[in-house]
N, C-alpha and C. Protein backbone atom coordinates (compact mmCIF):
# COMPACT_ATOMS: atom_id res chain seq x y z
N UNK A 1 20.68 -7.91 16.14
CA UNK A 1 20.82 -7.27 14.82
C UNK A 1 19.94 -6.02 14.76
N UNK A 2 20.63 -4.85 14.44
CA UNK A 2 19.25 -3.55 14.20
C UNK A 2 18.69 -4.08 13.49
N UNK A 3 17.31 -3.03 13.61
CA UNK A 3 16.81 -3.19 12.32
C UNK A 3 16.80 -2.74 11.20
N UNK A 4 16.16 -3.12 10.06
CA UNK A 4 16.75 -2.80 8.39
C UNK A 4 15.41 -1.46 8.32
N UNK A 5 15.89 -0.18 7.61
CA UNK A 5 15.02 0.73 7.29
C UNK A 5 14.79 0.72 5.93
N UNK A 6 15.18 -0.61 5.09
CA UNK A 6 15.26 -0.29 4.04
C UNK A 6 13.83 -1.01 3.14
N UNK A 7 13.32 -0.54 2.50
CA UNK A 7 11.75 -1.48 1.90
C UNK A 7 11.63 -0.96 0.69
N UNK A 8 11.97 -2.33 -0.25
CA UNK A 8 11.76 -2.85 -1.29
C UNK A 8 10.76 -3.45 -1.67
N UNK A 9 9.95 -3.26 -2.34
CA UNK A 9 8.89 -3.52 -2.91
C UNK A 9 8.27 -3.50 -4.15
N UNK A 10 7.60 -4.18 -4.97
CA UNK A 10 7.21 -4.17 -5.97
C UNK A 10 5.60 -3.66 -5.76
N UNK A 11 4.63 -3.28 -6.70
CA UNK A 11 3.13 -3.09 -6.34
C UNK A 11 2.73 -3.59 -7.60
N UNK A 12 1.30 -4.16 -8.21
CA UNK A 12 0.60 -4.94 -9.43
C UNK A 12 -0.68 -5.10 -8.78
N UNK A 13 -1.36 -4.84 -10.03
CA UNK A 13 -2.87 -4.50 -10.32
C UNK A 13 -3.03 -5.71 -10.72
N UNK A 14 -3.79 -6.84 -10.09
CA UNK A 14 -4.23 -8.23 -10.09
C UNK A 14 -5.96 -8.17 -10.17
N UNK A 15 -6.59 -7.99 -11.09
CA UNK A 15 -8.07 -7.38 -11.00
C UNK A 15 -8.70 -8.91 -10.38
N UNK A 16 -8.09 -9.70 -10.07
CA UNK A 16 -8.61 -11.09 -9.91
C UNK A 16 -7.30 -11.78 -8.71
N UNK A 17 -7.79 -11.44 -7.54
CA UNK A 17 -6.84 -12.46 -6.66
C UNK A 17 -6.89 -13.37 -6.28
N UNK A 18 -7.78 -14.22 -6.47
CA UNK A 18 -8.19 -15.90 -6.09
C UNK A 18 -7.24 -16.91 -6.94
N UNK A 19 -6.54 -16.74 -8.27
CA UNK A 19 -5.57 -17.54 -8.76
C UNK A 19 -4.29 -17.05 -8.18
N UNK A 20 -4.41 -15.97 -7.38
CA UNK A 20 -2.86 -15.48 -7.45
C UNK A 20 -2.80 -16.75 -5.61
N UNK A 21 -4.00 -16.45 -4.81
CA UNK A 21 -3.81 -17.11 -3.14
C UNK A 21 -3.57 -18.52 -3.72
N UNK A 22 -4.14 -19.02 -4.68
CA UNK A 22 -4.59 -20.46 -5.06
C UNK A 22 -2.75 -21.06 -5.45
N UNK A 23 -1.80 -19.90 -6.38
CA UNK A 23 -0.69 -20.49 -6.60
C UNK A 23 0.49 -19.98 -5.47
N UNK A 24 0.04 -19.60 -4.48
CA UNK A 24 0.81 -19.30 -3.01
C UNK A 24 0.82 -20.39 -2.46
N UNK A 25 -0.42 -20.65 -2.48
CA UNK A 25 -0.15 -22.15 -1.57
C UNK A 25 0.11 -23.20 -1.96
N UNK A 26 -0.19 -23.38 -3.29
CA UNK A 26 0.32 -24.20 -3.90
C UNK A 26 1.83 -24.44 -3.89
N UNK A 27 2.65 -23.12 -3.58
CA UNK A 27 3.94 -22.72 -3.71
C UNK A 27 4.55 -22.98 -2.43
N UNK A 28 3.88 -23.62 -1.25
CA UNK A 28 4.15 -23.48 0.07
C UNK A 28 4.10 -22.31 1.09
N UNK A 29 3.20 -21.33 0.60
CA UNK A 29 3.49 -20.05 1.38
C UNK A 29 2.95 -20.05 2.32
N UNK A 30 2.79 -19.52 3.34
CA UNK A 30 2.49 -19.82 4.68
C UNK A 30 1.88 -18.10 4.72
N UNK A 31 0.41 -18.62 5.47
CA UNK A 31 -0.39 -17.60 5.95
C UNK A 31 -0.10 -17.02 7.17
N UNK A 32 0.32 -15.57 7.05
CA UNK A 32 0.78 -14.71 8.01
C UNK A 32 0.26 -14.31 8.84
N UNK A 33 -1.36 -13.55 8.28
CA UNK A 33 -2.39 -12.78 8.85
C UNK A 33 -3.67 -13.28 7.63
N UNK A 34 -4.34 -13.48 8.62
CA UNK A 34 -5.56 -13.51 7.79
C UNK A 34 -6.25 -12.51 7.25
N UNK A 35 -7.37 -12.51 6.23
CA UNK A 35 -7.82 -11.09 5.98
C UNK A 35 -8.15 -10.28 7.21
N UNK A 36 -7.90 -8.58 7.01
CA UNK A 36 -8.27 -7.97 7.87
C UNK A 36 -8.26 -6.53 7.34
N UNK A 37 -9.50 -6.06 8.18
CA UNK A 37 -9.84 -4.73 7.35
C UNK A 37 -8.65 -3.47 8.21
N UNK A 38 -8.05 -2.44 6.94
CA UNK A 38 -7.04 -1.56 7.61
C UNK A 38 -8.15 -0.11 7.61
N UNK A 39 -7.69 0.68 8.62
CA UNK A 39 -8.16 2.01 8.38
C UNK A 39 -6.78 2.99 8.20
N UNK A 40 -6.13 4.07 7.63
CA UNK A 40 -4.97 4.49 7.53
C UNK A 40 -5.28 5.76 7.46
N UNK A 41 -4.38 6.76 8.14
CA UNK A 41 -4.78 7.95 8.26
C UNK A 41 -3.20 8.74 7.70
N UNK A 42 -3.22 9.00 6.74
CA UNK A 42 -1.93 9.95 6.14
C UNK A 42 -2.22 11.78 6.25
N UNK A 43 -1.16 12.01 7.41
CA UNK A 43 -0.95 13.05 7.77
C UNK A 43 0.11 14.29 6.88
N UNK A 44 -0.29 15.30 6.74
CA UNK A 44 0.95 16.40 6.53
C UNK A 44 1.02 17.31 7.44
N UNK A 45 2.10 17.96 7.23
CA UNK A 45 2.32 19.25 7.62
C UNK A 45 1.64 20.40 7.75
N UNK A 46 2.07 21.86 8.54
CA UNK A 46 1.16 22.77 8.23
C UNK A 46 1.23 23.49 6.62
N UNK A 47 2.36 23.56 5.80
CA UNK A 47 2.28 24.19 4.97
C UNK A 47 2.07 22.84 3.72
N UNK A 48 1.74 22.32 3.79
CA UNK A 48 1.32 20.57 3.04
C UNK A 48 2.64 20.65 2.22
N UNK A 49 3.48 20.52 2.57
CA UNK A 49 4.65 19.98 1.82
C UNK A 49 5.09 18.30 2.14
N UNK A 50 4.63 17.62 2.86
CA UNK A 50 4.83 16.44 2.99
C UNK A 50 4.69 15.31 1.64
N UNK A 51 3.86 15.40 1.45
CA UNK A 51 2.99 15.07 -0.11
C UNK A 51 3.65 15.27 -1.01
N UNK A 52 3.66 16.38 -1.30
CA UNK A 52 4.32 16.55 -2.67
C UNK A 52 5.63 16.38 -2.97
N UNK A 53 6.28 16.43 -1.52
CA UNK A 53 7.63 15.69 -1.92
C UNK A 53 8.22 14.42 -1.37
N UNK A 54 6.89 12.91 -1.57
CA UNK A 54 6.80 11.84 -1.60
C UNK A 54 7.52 11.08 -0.06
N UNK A 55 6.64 12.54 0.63
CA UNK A 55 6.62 12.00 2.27
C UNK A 55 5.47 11.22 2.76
N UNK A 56 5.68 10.15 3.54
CA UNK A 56 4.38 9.36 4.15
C UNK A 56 4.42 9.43 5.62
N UNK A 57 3.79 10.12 6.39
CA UNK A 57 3.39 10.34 7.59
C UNK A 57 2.56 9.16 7.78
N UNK A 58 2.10 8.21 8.18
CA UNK A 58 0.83 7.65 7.82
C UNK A 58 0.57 6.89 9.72
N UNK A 59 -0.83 6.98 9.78
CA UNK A 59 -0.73 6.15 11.42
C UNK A 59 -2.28 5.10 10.80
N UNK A 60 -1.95 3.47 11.00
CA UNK A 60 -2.70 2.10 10.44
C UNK A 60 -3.35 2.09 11.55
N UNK A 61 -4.72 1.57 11.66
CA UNK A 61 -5.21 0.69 12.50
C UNK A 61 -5.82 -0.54 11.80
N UNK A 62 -5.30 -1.62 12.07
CA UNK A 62 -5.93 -3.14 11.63
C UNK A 62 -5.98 -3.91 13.13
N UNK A 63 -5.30 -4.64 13.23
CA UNK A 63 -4.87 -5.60 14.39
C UNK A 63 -4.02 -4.73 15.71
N UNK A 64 -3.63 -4.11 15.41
CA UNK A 64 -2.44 -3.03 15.92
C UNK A 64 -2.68 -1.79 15.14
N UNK A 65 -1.86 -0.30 16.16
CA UNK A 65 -1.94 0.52 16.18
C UNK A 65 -0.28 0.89 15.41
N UNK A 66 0.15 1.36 14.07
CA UNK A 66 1.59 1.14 14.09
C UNK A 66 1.22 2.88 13.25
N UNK A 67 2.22 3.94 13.57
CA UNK A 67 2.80 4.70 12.56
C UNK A 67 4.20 4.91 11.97
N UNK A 68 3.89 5.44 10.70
CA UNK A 68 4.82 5.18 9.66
C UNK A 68 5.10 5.92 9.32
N UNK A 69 6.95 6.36 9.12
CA UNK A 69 7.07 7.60 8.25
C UNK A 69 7.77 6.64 6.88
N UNK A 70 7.84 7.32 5.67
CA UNK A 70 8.17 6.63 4.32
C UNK A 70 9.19 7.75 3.80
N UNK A 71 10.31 7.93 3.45
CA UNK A 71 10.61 8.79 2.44
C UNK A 71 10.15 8.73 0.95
N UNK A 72 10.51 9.91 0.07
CA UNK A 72 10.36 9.44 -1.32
C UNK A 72 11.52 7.96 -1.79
N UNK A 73 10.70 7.17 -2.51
CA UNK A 73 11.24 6.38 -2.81
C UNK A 73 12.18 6.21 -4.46
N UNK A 74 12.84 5.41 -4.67
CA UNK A 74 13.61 5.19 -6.56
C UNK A 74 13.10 3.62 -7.15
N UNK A 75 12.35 3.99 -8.16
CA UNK A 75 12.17 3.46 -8.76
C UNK A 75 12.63 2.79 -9.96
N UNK A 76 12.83 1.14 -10.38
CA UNK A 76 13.37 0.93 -11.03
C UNK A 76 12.89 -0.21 -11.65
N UNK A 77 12.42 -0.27 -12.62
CA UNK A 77 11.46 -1.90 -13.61
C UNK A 77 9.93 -1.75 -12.86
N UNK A 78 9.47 -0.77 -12.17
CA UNK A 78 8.33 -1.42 -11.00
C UNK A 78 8.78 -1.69 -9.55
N UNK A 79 9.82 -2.26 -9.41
CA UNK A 79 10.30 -2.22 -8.00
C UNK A 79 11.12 -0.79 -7.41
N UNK A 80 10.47 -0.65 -6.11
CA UNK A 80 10.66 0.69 -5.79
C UNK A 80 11.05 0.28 -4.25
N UNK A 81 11.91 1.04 -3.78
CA UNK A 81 13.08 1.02 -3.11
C UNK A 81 12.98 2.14 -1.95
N UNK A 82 13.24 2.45 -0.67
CA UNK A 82 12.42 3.39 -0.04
C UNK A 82 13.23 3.15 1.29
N UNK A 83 13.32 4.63 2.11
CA UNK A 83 13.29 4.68 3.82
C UNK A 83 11.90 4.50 4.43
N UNK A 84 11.92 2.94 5.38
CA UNK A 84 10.64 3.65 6.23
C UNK A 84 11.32 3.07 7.73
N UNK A 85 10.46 3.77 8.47
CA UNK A 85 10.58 3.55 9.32
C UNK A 85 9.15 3.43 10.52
N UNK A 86 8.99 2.21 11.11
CA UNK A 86 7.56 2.26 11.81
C UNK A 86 7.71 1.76 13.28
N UNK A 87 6.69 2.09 13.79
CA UNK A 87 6.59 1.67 15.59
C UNK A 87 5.53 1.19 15.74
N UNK A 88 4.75 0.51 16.78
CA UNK A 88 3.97 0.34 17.32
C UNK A 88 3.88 1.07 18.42
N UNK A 89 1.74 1.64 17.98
CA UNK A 89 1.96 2.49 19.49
C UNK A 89 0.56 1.98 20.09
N UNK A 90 0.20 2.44 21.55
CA UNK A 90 -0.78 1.28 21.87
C UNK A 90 -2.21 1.80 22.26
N UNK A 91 -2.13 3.61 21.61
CA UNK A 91 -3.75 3.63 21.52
C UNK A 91 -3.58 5.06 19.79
N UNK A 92 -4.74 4.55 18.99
CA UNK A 92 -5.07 5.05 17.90
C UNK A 92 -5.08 6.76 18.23
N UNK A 93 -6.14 6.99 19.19
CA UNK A 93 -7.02 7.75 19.31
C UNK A 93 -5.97 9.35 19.68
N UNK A 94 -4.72 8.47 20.84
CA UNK A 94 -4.11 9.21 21.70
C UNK A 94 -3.16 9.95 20.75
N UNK A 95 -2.55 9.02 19.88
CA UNK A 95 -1.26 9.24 18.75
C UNK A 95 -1.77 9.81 17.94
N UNK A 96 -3.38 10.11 17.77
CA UNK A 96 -3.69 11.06 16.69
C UNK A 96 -3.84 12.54 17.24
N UNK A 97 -4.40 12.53 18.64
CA UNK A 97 -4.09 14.03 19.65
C UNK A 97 -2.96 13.97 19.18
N UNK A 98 -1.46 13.59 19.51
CA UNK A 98 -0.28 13.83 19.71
C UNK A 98 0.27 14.45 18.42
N UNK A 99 -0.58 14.12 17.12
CA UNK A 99 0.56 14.35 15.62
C UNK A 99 -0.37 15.44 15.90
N UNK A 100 -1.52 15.50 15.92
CA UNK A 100 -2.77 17.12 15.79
C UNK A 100 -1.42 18.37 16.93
N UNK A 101 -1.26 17.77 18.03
CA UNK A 101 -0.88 18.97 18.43
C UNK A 101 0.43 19.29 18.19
N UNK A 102 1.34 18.25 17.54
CA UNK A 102 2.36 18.62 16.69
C UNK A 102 2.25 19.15 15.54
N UNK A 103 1.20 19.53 14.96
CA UNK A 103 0.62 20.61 13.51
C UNK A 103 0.66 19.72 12.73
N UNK A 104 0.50 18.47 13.02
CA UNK A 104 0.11 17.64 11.65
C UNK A 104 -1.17 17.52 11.81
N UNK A 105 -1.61 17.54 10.42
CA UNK A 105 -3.40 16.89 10.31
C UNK A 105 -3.69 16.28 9.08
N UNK A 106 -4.80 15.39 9.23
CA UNK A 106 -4.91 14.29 8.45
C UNK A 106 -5.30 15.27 6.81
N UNK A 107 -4.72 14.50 5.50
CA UNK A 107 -4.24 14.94 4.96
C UNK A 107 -5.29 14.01 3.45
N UNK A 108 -5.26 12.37 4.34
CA UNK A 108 -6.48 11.72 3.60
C UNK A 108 -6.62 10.49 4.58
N UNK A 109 -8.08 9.59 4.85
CA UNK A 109 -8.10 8.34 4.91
C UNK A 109 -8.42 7.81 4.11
N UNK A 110 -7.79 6.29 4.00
CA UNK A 110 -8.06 5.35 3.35
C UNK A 110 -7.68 4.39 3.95
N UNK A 111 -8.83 3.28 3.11
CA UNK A 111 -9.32 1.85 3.48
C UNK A 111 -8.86 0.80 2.98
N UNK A 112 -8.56 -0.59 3.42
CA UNK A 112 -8.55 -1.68 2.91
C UNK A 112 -8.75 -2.83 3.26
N UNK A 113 -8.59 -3.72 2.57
CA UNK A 113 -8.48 -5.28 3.23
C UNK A 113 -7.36 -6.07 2.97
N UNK A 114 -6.25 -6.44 3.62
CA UNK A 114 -5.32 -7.08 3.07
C UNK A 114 -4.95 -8.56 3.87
N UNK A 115 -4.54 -9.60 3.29
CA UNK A 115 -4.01 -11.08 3.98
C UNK A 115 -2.57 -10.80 3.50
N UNK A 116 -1.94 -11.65 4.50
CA UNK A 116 -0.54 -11.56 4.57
C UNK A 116 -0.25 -12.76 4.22
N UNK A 117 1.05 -13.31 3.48
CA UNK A 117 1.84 -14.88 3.25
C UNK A 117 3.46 -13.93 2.97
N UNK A 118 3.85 -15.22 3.64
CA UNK A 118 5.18 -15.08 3.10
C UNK A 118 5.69 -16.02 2.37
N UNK A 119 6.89 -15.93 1.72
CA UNK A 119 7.44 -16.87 0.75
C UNK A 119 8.84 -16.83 0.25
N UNK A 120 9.67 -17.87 0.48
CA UNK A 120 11.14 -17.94 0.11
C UNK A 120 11.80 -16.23 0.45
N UNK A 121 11.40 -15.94 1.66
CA UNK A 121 11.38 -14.80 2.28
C UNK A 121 11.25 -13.30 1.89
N UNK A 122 10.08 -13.45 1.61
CA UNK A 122 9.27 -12.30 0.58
C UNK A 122 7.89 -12.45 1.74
N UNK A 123 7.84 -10.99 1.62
CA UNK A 123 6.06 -11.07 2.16
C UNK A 123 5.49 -10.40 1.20
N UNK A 124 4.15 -11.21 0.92
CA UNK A 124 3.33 -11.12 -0.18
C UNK A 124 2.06 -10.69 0.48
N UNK A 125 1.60 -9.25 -0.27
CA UNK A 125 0.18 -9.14 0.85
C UNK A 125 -1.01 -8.81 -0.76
N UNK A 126 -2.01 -9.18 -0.19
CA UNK A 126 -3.11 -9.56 -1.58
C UNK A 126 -4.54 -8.37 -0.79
N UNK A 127 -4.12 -7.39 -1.58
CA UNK A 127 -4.70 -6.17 -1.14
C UNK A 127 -6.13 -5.57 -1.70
N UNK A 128 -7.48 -5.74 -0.99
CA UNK A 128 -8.32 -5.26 -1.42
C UNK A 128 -9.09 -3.30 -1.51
N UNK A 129 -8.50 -2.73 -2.68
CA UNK A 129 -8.83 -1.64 -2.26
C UNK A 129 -9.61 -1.42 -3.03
N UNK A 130 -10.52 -0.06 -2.25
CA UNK A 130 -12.08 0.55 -2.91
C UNK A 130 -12.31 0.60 -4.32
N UNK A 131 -10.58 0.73 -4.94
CA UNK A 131 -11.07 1.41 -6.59
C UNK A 131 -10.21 -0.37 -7.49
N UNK A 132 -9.36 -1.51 -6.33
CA UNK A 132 -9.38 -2.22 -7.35
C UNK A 132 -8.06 -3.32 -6.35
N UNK A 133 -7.66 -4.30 -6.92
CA UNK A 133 -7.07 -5.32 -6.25
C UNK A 133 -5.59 -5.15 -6.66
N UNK A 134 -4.53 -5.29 -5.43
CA UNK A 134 -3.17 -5.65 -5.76
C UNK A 134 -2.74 -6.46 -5.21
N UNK A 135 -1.81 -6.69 -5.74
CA UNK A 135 -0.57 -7.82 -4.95
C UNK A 135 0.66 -7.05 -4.96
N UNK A 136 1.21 -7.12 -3.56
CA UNK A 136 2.37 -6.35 -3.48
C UNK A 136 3.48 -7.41 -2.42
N UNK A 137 4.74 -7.56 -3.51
CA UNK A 137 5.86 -8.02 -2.81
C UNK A 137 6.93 -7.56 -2.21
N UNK A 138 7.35 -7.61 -0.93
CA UNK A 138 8.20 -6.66 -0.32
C UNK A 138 9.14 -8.10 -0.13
N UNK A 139 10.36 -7.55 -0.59
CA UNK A 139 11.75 -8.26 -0.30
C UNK A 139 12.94 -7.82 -1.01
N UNK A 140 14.01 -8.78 -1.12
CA UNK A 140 15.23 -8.65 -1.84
C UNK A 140 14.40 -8.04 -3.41
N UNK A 141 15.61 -7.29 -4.37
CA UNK A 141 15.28 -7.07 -5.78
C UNK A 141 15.35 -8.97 -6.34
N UNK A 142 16.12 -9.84 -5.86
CA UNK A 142 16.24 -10.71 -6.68
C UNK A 142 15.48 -11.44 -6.14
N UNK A 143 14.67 -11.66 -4.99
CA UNK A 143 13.88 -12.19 -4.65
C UNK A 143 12.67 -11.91 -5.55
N UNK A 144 12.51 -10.78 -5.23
CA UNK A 144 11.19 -10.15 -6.02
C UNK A 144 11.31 -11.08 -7.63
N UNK A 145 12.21 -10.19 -7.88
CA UNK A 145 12.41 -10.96 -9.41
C UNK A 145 11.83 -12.32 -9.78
N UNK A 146 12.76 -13.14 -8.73
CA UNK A 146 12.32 -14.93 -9.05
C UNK A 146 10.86 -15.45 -8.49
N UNK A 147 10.41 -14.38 -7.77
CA UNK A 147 9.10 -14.79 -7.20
C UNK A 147 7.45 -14.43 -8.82
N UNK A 148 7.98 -13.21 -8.94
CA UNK A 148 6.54 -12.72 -10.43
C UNK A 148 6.41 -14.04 -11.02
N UNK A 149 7.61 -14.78 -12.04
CA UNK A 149 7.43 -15.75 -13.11
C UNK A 149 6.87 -16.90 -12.05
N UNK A 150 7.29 -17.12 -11.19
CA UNK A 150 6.78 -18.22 -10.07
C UNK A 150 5.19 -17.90 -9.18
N UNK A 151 4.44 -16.82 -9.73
CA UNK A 151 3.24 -16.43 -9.07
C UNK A 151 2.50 -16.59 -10.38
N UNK A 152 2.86 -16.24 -11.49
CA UNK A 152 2.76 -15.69 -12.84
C UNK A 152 2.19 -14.65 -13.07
N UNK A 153 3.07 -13.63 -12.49
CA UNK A 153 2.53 -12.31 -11.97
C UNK A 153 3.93 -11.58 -13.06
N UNK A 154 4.74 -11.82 -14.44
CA UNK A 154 5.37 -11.04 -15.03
C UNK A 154 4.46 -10.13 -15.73
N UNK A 155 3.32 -10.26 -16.37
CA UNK A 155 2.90 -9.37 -17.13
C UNK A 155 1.43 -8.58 -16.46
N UNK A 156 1.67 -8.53 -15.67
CA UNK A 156 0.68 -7.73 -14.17
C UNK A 156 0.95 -6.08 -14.47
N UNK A 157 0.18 -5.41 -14.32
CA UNK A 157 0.34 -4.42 -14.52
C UNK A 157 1.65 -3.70 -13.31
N UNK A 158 2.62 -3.07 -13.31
CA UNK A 158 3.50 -2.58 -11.96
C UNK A 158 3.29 -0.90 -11.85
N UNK A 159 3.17 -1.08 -10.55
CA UNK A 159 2.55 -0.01 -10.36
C UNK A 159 3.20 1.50 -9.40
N UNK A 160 4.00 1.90 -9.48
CA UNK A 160 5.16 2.88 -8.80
C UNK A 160 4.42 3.75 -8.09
N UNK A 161 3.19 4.23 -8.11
CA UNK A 161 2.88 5.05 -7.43
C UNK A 161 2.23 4.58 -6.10
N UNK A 162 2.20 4.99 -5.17
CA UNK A 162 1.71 4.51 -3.76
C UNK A 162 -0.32 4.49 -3.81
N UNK A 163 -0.95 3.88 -3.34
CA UNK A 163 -2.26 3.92 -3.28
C UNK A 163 -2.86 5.27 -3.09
N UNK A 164 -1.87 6.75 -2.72
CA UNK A 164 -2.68 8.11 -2.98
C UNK A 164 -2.52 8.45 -3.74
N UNK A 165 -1.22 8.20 -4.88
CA UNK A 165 -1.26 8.34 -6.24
C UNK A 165 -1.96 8.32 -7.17
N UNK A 166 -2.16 6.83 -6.75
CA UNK A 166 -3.27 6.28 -7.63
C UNK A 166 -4.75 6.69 -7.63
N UNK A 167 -4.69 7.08 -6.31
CA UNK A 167 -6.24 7.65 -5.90
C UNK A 167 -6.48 9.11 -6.36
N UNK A 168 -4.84 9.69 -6.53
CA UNK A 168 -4.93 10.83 -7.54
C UNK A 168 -5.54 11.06 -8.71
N UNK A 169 -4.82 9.70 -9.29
CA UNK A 169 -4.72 9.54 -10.57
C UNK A 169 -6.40 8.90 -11.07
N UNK A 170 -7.10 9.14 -10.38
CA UNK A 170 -8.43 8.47 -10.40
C UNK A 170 -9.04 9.45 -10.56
N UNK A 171 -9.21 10.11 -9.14
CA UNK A 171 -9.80 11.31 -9.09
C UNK A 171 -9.57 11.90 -10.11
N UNK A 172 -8.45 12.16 -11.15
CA UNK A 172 -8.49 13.26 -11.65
C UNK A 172 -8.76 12.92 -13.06
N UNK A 173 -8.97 11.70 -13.43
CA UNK A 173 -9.70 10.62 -14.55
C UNK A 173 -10.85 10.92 -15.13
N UNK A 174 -11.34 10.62 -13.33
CA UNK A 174 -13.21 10.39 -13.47
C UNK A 174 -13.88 11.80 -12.56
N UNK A 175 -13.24 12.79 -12.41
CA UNK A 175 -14.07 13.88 -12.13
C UNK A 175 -14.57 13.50 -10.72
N UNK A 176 -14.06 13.28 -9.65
CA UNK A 176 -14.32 12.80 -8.75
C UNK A 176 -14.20 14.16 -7.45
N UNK A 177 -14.60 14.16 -6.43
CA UNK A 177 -14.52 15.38 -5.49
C UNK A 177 -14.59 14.98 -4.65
N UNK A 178 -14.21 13.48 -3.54
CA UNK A 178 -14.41 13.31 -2.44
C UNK A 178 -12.90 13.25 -2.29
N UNK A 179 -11.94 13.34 -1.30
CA UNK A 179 -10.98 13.46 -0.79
C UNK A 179 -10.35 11.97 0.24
N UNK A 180 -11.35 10.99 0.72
CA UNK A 180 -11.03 9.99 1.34
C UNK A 180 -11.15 8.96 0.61
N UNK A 181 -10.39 7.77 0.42
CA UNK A 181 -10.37 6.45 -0.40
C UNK A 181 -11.14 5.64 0.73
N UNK A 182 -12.55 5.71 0.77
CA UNK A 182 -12.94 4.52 1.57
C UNK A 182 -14.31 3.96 0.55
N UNK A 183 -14.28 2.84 1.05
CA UNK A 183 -15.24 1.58 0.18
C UNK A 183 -16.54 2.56 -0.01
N UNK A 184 -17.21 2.96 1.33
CA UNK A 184 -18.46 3.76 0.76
C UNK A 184 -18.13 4.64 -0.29
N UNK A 185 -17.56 5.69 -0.44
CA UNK A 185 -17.39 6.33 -1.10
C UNK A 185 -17.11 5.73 -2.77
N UNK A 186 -16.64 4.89 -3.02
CA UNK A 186 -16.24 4.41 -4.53
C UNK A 186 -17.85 3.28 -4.48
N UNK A 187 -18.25 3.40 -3.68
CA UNK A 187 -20.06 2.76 -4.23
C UNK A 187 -20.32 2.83 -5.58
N UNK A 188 -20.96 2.10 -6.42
CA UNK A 188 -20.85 2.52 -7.40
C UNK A 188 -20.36 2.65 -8.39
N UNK A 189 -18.97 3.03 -8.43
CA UNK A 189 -18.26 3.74 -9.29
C UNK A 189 -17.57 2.72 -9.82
N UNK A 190 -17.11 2.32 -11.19
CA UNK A 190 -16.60 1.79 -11.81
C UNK A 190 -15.20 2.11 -12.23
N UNK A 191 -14.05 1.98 -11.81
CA UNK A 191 -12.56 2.09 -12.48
C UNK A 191 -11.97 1.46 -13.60
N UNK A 192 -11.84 2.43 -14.50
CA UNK A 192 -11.14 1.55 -15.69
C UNK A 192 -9.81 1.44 -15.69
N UNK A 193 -9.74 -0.27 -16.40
CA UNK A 193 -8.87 -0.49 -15.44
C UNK A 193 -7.23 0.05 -16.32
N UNK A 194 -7.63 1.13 -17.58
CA UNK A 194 -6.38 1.52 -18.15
C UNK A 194 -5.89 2.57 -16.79
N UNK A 195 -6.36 2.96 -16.40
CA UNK A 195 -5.93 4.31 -14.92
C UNK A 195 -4.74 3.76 -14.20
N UNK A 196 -4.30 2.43 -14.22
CA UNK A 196 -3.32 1.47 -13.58
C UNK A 196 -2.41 0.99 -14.73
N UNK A 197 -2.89 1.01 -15.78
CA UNK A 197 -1.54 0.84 -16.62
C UNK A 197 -0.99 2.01 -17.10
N UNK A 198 -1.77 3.26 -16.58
CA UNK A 198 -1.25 4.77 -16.78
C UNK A 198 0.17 5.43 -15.63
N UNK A 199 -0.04 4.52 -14.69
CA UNK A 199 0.89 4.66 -13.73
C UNK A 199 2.39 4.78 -13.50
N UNK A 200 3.18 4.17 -14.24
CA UNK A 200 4.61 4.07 -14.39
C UNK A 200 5.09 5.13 -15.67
C-alpha cells in the first residue's frame, strides 16, 4: 500500500496532562514511545517566503533523525487537515550541511517533550512545550471526533495554529525578543493562558 500524505489533526491546550495519560489508559491505549525530549530545526528559504505562506521545512531530532516538509494546511472546527510528507535520514548534522548548501537556513529552533499512545487508531501525543502543554490527535475527522468526548477533551481549548504560531503569538503578547522556543529561554516567564484561546 503507498503511503498516505495526508495528516489530520486536531491540536488543544491541556494546561494539566496527568488526567488526560490517566484516562488513555484507562481507555486501553497503548504506549507508543515513551517520553522523549525533541530538538526541531524549521528551515526557510533565501527570500523567507516559506513561513509566511504556511510552509514547514522542519528537520526533528528525538530517537531518530526524520525531515519534514508540511504544506499550508484547512482548517475546520479545530481540526486541520494538511500535505506532509517525511523521511528518515541517518545523520542530523550531515542533512543540516545539505539544506545549508541548498540555501535553506534555520529559520527557528524549538524544543519539546512528547509521549506517544495510540488509540482506536488515532495517535495521541501529550506534548510538553516551553510556553505550555498540549494534546494533539492525529487521525480520521470522525475518529478525532469520537475520541475528545471519550478523553473529555470537548471543551479544551483547539488550537489551529502550529507551535510557531503560537510562539508568534506570544512573542508578540509579552514583548519578547528571543527568536528560539527552547525551555531555557521561557525560564521564568509566565504565559497567560488567554494567548491559546486567542488562537482560532
Amino acid at each position: 500500500m503507498p503511503p498516505s500524505y495526508d495528516e489530520t489533526e486536531i491540536k488543544l491546550y491541556v494546561p494539566d496532562l496527568e488526567p488526560v495519560r490517566q484516562r488513555l489508559m484507562d481507555a486501553g491505549a497503548t504506549l507508543t514511545a515513551a517520553r522523549v525530549y525533541e530538538r526541531n530545526v524549521r528551515y526557510d528559504n533565501a527570500g523567507r517566503t516559506l513561513t509566511p505562506d504556511g510552509v514547514v521545512l522542519r528537520l526533528r531530532q528525538d530517537t531518530r533523525t526524520r525531515l519534514t516538509y508540511k504544506d499550508e494546511g484547512t482548517a475546520q472546527d479545530g481540526i486541520v487537515s494538511r500535505f506532509e510528507a517525511e523521511v528518515e535520514v541517518s545523520d542530523f548534522d550531515t542533512m543540516q550541511l545539505i539544506l545549508g548548501r541548498l540555501g535553506f537556513t534555520p529559520y527557528m529552533i524549538y524544543e519539546k517533550y512528547r509521549t506517544t499512545y495510540t488509540l482506536d487508531e488515532a495517535e495521541i501525543v501529550l506534548d510538553e512545550m516551553p510556553y505550555g502543554n498540549f494534546v494533539e490527535i492525529e487521525g480520521s475527522i470522525a475518529t478525532i471526533t469520537a475520541l475528545l468526548p471519550r478523553l473529555v477533551l470537548e471543551q479544551a481549548v483547539r488550537c489551529d495554529g502550529s507551535y510557531a504560531t503560537l510562539f508568534e503569538r506570544i512573542r508578540q503578547r509579552l514583548g519578547l525578543t528571543f527568536t528560539d522556543l527552547t525551555f531555557a529561554n521561557f525560564t521564568g516567564i509566565a504565559v497567560p493562558p488567554g494567548v491559546f484561546s486567542d488562537s482560532r
